[in-house]
C-alpha atoms as a PDB file:
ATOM      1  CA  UNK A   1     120.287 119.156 117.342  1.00  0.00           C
ATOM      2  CA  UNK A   2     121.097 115.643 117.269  1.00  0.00           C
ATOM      3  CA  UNK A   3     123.481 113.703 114.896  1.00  0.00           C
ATOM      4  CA  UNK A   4     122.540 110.855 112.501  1.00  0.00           C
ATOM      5  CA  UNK A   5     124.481 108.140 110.807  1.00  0.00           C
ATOM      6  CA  UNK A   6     123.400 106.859 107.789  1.00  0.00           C
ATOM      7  CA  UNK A   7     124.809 104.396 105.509  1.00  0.00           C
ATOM      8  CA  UNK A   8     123.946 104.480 101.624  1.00  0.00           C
ATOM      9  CA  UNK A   9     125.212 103.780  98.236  1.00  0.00           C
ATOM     10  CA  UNK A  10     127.828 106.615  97.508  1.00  0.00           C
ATOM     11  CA  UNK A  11     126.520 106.967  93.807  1.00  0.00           C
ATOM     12  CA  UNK A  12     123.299 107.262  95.500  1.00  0.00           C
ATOM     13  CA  UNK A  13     125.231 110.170  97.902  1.00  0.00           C
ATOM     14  CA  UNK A  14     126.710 111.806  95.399  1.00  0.00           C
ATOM     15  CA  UNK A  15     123.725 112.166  93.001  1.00  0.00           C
ATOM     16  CA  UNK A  16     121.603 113.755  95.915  1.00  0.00           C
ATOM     17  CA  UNK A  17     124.430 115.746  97.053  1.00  0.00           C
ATOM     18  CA  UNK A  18     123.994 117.140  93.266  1.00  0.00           C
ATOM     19  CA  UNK A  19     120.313 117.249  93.812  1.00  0.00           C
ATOM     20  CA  UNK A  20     120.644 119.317  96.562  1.00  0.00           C
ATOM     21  CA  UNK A  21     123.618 121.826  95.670  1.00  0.00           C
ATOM     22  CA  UNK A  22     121.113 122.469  92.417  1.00  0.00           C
ATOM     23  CA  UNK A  23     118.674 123.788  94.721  1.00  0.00           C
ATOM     24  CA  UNK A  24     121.118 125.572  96.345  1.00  0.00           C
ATOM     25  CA  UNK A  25     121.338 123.185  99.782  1.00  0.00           C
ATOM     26  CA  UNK A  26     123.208 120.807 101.339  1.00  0.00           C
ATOM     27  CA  UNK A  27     122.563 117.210 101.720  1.00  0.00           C
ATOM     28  CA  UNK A  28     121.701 117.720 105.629  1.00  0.00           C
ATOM     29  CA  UNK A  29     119.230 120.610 104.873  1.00  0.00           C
ATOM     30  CA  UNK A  30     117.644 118.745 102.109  1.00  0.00           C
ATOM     31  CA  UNK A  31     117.660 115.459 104.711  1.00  0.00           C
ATOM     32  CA  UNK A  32     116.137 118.029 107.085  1.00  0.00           C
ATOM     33  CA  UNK A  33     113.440 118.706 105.037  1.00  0.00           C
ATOM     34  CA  UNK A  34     112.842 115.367 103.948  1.00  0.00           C
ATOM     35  CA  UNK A  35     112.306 114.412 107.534  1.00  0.00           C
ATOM     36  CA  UNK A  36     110.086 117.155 108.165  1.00  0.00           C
ATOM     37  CA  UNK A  37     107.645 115.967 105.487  1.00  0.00           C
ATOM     38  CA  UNK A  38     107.991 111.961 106.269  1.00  0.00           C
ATOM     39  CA  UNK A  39     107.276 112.825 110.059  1.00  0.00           C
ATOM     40  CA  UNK A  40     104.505 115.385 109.631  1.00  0.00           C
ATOM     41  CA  UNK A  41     102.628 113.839 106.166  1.00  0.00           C
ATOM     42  CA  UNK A  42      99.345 115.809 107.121  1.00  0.00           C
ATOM     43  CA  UNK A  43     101.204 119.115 106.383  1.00  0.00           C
ATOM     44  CA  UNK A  44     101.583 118.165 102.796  1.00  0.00           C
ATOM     45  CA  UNK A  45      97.829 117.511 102.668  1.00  0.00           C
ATOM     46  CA  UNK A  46      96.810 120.726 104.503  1.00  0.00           C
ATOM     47  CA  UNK A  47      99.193 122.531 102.340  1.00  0.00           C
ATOM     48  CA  UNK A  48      97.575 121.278  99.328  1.00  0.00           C
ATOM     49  CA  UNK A  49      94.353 122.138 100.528  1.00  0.00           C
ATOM     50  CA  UNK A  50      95.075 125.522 101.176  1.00  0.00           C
ATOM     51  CA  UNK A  51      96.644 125.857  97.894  1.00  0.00           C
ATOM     52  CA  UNK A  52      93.006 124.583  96.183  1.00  0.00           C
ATOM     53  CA  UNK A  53      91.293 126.545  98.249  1.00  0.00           C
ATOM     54  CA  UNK A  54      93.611 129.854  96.881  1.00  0.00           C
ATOM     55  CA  UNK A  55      93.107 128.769  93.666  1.00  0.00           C
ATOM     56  CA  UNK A  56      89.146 127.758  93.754  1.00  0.00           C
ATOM     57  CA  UNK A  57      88.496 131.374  92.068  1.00  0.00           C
ATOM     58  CA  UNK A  58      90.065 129.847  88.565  1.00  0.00           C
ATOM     59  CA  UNK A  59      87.073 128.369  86.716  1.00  0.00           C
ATOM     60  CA  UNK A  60      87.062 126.417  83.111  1.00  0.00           C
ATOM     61  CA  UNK A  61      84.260 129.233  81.871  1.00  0.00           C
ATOM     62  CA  UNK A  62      82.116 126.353  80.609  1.00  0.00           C
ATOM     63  CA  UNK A  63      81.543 122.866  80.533  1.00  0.00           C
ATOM     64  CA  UNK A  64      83.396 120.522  78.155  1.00  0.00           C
ATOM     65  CA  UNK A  65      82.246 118.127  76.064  1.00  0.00           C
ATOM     66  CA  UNK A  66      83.475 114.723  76.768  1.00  0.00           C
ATOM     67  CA  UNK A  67      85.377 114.500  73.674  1.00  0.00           C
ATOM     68  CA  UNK A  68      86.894 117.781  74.830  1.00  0.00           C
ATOM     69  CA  UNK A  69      88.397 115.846  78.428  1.00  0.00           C
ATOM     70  CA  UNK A  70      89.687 112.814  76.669  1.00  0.00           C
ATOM     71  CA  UNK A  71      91.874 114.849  74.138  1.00  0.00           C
ATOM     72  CA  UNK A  72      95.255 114.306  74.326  1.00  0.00           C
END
């Protein structure tokens, strides 16, 4: 594995280091991750997909009315 330097606000570093140790990680493996995702973009979509794809046996049971959709 190969080091990185990075330079960065430290507000900025300490309110990700909090992000991270919230999900239970440290900065580097939540870096790591981050990385991951930036380099490979095409897994998020393929991840996605297979997610709809899991999912496609949820249906609404019936069609809505249009006043139905636009309810807020």
């Amino acid at each position: 594995m190969k080091n990185v330097t990075l330079s960065a606000n430290e507000d900025s570093i300490e309110q990700a280091r909090a992000v991270a140790r919230s999900q239970n990680k440290t900065l580097n493996q939540a870096f790591r991750e981050w990385l991951e995702s930036y380099t490979h973009p095409d897994s998020a979509v393929e991840q996605y997909d297979a997610l709809m794809k899991r999912l496609s046996y949820v249906g609404d049971g019936r069609k809505f009315t249009r006043e139905e959709m636009n309810e807020r």
